[in-house]
PDB file of N, CA and C in Angstrom:
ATOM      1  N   UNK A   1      23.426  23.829  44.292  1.00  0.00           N
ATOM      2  CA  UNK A   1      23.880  24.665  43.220  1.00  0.00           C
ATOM      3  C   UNK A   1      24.217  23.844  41.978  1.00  0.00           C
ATOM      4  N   UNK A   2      25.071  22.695  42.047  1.00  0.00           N
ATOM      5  CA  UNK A   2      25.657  21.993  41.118  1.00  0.00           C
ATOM      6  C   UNK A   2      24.286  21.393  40.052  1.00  0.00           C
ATOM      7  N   UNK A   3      23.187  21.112  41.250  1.00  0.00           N
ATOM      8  CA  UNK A   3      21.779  20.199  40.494  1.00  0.00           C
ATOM      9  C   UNK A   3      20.917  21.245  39.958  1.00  0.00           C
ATOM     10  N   UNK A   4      21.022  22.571  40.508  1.00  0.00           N
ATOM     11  CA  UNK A   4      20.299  23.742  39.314  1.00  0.00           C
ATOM     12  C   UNK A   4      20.752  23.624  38.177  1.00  0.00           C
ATOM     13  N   UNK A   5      22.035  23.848  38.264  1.00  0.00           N
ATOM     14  CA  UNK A   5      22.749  24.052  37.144  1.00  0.00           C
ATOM     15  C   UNK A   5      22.785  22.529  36.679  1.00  0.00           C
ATOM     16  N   UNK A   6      22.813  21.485  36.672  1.00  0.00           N
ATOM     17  CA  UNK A   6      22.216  20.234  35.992  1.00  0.00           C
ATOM     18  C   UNK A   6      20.848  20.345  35.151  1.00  0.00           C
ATOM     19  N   UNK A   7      19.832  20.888  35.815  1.00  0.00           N
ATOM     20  CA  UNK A   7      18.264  21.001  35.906  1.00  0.00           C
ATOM     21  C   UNK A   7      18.476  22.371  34.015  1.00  0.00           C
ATOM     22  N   UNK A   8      19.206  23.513  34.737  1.00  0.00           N
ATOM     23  CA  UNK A   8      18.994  24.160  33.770  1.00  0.00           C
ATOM     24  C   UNK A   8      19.961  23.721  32.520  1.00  0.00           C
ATOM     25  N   UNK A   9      21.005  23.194  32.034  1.00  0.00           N
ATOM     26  CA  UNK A   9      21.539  22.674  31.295  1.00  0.00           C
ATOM     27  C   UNK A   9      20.557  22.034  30.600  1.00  0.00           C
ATOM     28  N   UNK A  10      20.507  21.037  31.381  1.00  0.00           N
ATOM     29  CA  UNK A  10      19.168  19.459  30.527  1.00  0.00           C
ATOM     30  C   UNK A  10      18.102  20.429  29.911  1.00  0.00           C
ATOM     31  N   UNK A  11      17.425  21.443  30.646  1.00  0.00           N
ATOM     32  CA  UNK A  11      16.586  21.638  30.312  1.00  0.00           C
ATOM     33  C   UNK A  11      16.584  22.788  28.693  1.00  0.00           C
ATOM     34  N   UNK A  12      17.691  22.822  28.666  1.00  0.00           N
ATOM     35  CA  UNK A  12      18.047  23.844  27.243  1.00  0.00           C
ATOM     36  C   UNK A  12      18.377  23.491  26.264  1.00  0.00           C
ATOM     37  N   UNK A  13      19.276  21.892  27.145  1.00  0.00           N
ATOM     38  CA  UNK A  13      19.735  20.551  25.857  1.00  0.00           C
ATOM     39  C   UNK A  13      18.144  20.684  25.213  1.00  0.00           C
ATOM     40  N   UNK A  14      17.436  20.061  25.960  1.00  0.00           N
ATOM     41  CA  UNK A  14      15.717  19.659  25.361  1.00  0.00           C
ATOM     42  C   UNK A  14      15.133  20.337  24.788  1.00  0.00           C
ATOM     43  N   UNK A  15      15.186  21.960  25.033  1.00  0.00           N
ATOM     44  CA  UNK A  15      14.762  22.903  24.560  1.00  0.00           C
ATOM     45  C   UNK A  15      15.142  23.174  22.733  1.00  0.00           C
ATOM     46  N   UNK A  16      16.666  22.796  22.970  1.00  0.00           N
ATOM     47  CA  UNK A  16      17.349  22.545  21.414  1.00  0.00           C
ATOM     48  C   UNK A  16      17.329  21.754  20.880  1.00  0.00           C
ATOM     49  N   UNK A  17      16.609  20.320  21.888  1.00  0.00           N
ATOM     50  CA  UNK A  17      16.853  19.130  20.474  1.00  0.00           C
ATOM     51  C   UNK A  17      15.503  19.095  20.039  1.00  0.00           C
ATOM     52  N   UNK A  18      14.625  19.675  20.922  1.00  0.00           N
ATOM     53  CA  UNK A  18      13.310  19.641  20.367  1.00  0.00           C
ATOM     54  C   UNK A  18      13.083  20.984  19.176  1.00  0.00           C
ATOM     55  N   UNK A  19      13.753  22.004  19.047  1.00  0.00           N
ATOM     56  CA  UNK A  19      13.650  22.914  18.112  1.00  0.00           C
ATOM     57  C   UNK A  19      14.156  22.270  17.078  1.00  0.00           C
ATOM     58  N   UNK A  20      15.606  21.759  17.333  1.00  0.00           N
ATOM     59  CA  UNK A  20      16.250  21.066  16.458  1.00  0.00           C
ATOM     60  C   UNK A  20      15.245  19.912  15.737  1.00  0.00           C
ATOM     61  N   UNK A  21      14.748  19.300  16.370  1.00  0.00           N
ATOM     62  CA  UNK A  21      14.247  18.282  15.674  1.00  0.00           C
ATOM     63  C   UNK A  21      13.060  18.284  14.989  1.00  0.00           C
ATOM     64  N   UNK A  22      12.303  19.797  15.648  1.00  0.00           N
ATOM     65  CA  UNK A  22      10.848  20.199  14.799  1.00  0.00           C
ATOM     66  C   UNK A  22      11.509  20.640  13.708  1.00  0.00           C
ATOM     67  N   UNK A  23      12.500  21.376  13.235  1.00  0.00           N
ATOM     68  CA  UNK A  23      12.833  21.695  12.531  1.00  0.00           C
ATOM     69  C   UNK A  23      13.328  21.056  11.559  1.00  0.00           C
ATOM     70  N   UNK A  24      14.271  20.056  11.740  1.00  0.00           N
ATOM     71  CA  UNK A  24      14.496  19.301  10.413  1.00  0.00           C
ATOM     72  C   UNK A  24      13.401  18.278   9.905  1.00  0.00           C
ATOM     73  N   UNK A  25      12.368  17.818  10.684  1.00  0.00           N
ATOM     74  CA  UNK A  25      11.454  17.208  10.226  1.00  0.00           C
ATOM     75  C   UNK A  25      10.269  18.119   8.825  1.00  0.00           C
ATOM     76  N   UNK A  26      10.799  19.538   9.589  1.00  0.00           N
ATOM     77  CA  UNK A  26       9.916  20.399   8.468  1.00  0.00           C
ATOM     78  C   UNK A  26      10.669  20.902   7.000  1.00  0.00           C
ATOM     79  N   UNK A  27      11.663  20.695   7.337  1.00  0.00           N
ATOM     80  CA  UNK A  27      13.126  20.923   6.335  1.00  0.00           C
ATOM     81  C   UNK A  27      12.847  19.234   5.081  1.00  0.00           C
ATOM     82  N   UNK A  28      13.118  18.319   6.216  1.00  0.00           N
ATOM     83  CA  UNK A  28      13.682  17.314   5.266  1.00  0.00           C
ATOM     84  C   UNK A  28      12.227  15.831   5.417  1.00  0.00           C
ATOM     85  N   UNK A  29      11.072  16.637   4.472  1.00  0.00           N
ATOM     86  CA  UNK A  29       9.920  15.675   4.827  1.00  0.00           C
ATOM     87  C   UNK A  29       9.936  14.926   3.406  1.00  0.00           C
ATOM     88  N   UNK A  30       8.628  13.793   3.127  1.00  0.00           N
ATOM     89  CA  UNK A  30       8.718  13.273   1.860  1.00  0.00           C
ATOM     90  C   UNK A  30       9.200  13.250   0.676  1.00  0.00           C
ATOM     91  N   UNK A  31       9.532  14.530   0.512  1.00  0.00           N
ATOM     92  CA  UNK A  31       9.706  14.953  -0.831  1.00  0.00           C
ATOM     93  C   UNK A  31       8.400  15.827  -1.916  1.00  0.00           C
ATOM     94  N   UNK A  32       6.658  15.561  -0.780  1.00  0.00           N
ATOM     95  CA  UNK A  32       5.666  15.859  -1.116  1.00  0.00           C
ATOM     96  C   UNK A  32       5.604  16.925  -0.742  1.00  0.00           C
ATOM     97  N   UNK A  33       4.617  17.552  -1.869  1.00  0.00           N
ATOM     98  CA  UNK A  33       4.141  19.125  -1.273  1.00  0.00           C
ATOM     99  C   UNK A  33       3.495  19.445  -0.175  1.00  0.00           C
ATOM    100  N   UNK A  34       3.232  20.130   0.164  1.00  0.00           N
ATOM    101  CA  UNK A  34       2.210  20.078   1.569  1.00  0.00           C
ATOM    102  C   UNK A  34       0.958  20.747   1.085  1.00  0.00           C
ATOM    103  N   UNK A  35       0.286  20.962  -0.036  1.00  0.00           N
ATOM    104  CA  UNK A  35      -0.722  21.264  -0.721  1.00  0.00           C
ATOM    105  C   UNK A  35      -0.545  19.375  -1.024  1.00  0.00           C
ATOM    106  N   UNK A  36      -0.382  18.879  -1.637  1.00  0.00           N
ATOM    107  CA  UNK A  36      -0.696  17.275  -1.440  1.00  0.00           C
ATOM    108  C   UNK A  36      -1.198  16.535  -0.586  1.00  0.00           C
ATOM    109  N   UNK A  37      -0.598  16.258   0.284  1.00  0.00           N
ATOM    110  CA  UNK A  37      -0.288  16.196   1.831  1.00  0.00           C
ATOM    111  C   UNK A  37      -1.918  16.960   2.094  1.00  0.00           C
ATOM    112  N   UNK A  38      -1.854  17.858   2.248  1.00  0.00           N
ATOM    113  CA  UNK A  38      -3.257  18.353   2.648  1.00  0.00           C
ATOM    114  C   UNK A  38      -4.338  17.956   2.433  1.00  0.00           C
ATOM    115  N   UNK A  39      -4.759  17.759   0.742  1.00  0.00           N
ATOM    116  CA  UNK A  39      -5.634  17.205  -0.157  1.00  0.00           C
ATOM    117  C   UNK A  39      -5.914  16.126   0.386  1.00  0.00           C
ATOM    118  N   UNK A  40      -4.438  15.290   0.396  1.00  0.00           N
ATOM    119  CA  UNK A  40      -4.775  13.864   0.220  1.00  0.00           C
ATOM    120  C   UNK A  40      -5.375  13.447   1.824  1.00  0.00           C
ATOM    121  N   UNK A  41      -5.239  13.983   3.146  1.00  0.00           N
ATOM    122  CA  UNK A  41      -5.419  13.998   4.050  1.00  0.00           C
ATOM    123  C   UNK A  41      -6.928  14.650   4.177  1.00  0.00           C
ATOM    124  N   UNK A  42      -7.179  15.371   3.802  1.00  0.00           N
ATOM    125  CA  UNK A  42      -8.668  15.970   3.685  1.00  0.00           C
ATOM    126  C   UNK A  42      -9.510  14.754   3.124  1.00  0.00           C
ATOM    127  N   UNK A  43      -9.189  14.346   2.023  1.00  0.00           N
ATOM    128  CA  UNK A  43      -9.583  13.266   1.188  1.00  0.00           C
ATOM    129  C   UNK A  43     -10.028  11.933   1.956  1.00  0.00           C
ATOM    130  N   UNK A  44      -8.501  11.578   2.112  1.00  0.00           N
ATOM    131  CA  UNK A  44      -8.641   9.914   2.536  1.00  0.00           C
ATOM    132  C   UNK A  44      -8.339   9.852   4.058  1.00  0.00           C
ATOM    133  N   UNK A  45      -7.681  11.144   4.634  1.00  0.00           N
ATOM    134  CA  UNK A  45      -7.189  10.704   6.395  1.00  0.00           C
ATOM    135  C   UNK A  45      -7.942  10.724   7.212  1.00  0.00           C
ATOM    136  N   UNK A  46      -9.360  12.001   6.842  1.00  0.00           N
ATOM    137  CA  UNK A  46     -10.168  12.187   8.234  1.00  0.00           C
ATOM    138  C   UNK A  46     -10.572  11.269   8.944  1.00  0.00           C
ATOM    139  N   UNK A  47     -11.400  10.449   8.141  1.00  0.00           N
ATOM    140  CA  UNK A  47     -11.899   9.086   8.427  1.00  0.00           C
ATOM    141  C   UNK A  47     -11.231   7.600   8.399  1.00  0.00           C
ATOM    142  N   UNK A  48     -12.084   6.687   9.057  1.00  0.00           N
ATOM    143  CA  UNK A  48     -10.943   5.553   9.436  1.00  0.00           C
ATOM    144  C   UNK A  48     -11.784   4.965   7.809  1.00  0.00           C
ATOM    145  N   UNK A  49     -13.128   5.221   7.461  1.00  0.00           N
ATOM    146  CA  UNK A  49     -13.673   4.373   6.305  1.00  0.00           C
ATOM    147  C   UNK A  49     -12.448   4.804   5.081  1.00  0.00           C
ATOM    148  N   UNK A  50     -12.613   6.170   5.020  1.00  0.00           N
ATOM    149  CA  UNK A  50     -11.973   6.156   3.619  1.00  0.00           C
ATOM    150  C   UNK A  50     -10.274   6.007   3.921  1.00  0.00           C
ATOM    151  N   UNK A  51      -9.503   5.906   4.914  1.00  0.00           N
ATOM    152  CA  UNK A  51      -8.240   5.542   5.243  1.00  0.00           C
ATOM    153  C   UNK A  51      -7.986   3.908   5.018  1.00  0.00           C
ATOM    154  N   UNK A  52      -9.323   3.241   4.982  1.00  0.00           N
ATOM    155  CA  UNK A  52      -8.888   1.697   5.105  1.00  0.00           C
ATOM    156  C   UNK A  52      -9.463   1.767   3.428  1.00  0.00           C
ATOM    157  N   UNK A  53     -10.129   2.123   2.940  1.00  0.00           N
ATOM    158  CA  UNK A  53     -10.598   1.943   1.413  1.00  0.00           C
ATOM    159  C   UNK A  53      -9.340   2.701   0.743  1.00  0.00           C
ATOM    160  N   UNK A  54      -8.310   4.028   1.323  1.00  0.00           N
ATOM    161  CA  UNK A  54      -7.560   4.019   0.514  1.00  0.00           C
ATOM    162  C   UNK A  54      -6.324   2.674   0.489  1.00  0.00           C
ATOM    163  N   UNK A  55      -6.211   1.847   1.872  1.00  0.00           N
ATOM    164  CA  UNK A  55      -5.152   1.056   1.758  1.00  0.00           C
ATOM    165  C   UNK A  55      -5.767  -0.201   0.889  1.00  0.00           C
ATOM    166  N   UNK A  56      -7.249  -0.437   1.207  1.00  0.00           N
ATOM    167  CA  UNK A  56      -7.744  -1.874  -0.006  1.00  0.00           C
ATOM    168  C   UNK A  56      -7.390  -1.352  -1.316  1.00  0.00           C
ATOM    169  N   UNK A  57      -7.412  -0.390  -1.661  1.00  0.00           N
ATOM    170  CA  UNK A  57      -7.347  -0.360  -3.150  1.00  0.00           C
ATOM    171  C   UNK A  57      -5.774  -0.150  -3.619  1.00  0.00           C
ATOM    172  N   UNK A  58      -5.145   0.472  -2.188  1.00  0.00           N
ATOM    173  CA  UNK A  58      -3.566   0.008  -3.138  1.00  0.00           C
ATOM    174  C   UNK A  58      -2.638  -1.040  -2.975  1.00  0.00           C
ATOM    175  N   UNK A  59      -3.407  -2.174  -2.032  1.00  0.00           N
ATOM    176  CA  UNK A  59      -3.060  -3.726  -2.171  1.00  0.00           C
ATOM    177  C   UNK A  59      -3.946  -4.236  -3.186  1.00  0.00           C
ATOM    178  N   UNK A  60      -5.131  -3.695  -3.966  1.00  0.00           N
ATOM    179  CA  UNK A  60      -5.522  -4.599  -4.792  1.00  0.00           C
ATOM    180  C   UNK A  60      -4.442  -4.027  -5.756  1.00  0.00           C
ATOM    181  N   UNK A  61      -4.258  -3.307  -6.013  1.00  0.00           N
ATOM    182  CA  UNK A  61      -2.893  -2.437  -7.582  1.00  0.00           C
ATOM    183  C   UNK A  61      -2.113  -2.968  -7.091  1.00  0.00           C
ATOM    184  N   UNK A  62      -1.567  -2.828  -6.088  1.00  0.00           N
ATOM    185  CA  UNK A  62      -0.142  -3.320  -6.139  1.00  0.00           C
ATOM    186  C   UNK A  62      -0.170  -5.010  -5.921  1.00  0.00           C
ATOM    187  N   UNK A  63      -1.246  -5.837  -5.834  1.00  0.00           N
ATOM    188  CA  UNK A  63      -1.398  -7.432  -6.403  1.00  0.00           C
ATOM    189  C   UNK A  63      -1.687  -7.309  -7.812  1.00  0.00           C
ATOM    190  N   UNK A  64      -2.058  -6.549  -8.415  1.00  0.00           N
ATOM    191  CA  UNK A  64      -2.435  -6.471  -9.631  1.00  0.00           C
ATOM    192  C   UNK A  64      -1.109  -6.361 -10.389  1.00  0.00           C
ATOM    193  N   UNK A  65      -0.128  -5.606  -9.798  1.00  0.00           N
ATOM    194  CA  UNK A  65       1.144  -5.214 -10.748  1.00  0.00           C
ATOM    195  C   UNK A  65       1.819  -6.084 -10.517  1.00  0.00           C
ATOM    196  N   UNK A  66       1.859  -6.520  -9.159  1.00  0.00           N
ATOM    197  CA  UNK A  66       3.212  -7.683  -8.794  1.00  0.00           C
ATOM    198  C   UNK A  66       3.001  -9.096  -9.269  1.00  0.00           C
ATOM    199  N   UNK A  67       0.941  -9.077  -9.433  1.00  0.00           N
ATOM    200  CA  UNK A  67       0.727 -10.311 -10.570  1.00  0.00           C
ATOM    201  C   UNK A  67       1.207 -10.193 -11.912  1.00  0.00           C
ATOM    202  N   UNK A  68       1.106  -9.283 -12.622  1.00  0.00           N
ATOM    203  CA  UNK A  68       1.413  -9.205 -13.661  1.00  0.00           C
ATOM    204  C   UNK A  68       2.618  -9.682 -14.059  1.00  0.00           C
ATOM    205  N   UNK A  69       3.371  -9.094 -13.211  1.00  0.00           N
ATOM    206  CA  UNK A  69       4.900  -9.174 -13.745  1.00  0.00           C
ATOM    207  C   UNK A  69       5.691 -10.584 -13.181  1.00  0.00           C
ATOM    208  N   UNK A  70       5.161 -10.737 -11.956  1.00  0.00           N
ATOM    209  CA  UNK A  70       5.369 -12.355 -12.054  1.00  0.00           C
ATOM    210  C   UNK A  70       5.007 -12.977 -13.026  1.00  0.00           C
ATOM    211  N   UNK A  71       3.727 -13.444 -13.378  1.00  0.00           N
ATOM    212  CA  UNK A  71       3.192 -14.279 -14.768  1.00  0.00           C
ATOM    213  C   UNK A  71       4.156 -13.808 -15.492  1.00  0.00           C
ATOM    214  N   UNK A  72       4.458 -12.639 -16.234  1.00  0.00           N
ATOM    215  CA  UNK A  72       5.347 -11.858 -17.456  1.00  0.00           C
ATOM    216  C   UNK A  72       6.673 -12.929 -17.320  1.00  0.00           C
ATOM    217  N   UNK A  73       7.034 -12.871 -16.139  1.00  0.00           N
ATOM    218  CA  UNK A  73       8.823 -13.700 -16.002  1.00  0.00           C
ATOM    219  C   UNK A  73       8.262 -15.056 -16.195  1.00  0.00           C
ATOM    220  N   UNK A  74       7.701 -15.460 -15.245  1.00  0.00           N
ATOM    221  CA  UNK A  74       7.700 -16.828 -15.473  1.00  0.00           C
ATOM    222  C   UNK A  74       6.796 -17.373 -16.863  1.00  0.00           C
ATOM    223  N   UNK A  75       5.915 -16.779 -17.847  1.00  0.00           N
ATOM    224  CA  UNK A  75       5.865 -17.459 -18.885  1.00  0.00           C
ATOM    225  C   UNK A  75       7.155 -16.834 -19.726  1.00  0.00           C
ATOM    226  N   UNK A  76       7.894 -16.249 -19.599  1.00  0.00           N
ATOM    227  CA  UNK A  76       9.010 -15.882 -20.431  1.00  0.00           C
ATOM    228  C   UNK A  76       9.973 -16.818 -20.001  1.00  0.00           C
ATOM    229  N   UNK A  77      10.057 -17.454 -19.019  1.00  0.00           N
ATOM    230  CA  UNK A  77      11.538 -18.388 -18.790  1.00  0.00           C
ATOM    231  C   UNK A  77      10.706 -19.631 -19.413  1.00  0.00           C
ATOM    232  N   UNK A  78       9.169 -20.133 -18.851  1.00  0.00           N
ATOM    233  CA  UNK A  78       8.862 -21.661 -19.728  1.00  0.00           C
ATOM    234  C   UNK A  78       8.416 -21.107 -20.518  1.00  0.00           C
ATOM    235  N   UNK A  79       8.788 -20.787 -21.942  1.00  0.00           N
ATOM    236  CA  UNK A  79       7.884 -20.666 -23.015  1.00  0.00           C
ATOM    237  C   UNK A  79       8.663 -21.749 -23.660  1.00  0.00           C
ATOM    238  N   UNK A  80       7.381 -22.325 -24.288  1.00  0.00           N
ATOM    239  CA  UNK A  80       7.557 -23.629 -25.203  1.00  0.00           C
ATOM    240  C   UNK A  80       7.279 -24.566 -24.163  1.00  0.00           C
ATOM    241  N   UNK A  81       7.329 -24.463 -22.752  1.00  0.00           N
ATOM    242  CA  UNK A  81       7.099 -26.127 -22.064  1.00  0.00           C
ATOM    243  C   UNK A  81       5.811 -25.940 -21.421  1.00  0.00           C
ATOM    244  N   UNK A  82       4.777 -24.536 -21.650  1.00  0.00           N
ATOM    245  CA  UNK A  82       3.516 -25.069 -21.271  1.00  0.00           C
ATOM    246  C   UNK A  82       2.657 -25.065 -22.210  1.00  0.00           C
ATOM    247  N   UNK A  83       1.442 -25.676 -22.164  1.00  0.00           N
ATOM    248  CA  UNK A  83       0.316 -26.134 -22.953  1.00  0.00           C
ATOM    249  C   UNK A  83       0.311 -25.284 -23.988  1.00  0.00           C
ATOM    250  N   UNK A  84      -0.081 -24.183 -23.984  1.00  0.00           N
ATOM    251  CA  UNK A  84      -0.227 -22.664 -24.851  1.00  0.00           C
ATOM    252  C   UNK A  84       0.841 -22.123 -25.297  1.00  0.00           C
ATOM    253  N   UNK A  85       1.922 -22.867 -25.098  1.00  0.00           N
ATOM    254  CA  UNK A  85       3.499 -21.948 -25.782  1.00  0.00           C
ATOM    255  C   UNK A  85       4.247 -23.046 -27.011  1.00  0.00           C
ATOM    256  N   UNK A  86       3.345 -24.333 -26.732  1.00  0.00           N
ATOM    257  CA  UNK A  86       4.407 -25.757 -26.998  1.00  0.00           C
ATOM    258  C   UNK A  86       3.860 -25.290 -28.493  1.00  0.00           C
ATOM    259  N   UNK A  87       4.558 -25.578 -29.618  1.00  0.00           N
ATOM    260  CA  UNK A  87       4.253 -25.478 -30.873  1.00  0.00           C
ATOM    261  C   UNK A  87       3.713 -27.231 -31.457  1.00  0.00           C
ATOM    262  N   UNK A  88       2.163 -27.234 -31.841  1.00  0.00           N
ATOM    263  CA  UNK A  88       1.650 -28.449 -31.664  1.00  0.00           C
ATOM    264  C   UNK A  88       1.895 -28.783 -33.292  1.00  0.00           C
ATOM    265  N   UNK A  89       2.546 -28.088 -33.873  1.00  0.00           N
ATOM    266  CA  UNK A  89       2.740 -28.625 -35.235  1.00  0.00           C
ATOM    267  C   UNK A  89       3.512 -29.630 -35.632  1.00  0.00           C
ATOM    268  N   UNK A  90       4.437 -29.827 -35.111  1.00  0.00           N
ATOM    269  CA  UNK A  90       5.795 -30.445 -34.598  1.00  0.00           C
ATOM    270  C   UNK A  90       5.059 -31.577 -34.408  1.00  0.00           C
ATOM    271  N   UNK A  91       3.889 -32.546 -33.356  1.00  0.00           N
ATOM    272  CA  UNK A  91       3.873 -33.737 -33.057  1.00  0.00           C
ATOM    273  C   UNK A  91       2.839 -33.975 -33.963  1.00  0.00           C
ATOM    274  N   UNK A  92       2.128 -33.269 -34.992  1.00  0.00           N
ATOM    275  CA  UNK A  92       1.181 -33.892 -36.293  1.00  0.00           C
ATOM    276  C   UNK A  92       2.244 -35.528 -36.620  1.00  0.00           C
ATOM    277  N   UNK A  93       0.480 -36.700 -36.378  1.00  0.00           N
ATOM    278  CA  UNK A  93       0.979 -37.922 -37.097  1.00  0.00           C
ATOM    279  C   UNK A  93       0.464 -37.669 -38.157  1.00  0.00           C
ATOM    280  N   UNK A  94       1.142 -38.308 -39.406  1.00  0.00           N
ATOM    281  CA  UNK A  94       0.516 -38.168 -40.679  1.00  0.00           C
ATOM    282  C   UNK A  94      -0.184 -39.707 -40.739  1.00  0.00           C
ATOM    283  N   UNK A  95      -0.397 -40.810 -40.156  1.00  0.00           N
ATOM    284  CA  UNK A  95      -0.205 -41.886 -40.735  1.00  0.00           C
ATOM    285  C   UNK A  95      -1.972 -42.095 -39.979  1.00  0.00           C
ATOM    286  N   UNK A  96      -2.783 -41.009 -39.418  1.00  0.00           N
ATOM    287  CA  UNK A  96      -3.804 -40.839 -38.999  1.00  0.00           C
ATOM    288  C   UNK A  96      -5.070 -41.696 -40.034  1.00  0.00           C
ATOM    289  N   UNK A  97      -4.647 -41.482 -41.382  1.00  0.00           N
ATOM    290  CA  UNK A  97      -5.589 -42.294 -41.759  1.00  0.00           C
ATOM    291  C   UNK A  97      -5.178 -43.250 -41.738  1.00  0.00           C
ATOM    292  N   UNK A  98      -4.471 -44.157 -42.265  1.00  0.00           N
ATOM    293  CA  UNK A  98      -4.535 -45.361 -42.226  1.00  0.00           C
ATOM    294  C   UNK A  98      -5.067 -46.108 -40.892  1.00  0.00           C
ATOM    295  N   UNK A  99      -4.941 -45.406 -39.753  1.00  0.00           N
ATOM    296  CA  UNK A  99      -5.307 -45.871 -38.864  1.00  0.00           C
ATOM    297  C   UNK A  99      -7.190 -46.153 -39.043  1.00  0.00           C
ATOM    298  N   UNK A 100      -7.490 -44.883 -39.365  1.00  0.00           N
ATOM    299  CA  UNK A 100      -9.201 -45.065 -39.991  1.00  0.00           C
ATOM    300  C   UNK A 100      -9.333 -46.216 -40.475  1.00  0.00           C
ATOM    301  N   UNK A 101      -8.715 -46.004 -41.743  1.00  0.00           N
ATOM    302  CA  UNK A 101      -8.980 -47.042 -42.417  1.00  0.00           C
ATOM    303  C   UNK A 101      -9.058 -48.617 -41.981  1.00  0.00           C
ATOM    304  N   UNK A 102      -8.253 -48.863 -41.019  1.00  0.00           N
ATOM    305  CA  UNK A 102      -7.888 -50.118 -40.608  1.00  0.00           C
ATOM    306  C   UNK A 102      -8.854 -50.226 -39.222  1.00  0.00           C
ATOM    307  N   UNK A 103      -9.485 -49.258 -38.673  1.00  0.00           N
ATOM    308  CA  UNK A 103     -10.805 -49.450 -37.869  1.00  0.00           C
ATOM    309  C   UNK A 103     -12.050 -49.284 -38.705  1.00  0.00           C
ATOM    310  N   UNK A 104     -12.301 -48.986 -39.762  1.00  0.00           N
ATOM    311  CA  UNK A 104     -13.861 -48.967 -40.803  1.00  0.00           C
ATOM    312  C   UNK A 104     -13.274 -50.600 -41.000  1.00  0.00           C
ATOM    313  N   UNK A 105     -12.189 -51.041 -41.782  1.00  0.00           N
ATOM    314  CA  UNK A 105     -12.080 -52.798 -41.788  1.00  0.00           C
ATOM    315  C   UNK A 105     -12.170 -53.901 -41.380  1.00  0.00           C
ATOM    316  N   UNK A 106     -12.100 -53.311 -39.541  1.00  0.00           N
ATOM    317  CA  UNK A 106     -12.586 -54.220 -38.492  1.00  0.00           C
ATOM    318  C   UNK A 106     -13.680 -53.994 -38.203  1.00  0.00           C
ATOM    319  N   UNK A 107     -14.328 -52.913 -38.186  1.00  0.00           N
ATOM    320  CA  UNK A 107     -16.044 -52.672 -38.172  1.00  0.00           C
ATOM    321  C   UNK A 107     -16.298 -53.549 -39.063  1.00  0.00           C
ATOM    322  N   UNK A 108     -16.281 -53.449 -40.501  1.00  0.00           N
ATOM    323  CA  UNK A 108     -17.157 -54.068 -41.755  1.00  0.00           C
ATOM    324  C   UNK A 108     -17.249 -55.349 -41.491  1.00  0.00           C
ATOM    325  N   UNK A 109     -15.296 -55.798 -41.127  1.00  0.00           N
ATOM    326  CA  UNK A 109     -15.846 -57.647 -40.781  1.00  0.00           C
ATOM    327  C   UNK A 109     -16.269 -57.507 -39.709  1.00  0.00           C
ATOM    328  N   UNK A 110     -16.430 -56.693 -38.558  1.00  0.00           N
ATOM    329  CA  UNK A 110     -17.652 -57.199 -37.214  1.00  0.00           C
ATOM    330  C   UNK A 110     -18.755 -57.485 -38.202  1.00  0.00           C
ATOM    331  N   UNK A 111     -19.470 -56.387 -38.536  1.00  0.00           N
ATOM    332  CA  UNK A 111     -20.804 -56.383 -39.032  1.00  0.00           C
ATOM    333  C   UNK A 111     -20.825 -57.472 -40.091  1.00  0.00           C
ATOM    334  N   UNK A 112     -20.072 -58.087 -41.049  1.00  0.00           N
ATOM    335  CA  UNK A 112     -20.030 -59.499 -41.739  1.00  0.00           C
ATOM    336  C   UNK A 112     -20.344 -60.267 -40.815  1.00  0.00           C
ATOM    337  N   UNK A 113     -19.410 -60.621 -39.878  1.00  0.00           N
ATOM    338  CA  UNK A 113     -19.483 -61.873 -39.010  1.00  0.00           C
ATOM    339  C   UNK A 113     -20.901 -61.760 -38.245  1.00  0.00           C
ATOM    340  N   UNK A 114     -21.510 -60.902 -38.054  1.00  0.00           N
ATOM    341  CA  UNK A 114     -22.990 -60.564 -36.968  1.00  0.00           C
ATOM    342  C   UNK A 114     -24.114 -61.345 -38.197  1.00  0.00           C
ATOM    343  N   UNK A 115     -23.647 -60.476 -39.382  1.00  0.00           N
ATOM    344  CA  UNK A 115     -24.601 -61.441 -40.606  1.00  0.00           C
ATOM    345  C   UNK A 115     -24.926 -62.203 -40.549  1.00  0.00           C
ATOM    346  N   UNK A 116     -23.696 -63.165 -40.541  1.00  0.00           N
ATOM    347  CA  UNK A 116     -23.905 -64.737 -40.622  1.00  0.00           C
ATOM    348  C   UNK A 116     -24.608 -65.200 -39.871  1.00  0.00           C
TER     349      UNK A 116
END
């Protein structure tokens, strides 16, 4: 008597947590419509091809965005210390010719001294 009445208890607990639980799953889902949900499942779920082509293409976007915005921070913290940010105006030598000048002077006397 005691294990019927065990048997039928359990079995009404289950009966309610499983109503219970179909139920709030239908209550409290994504936040998506189920006209969405449908589409997008018609679309991309039937198949395993277009289920794996929808996940390649939103790891290539979402490398695409998370590249972006990495590069974005990190040339914003080194700007000025890489190649393309450094302002090259700043290390102009002016004294560039004279340097010319003083290699056309050692050319001319090479080519004197070869004369001789």
């Amino acid at each position: 008597m005691i294990v019927t009445a065990l048997r039928s208890s359990l079995r009404s607990g289950m009966k309610r947590a499983a109503t219970t639980q179909s139920y709030r799953s239908a209550s409290s889902g994504p936040g998506l419509s189920p006209n969405f949900l449908s589409t997008w499942y018609s679309t991309f779920g039937k198949s395993n091809a277009a289920y794996i082509s929808w996940i390649v293409a939103g790891v290539l976007v979402a490398e695409g965005i998370t590249g972006f915005g990495i590069n974005t921070v990190w040339a914003s913290v080194n700007k000025g210390r890489t190649f393309d940010t450094v302002d090259w105006s700043k290390f102009v030598v002016e004294d560039d010719d004279e340097d010319e000048e003083d290699e056309e002077e050692e050319e001319e006397e090479e080519e004197e001294e070869d004369d001789e």
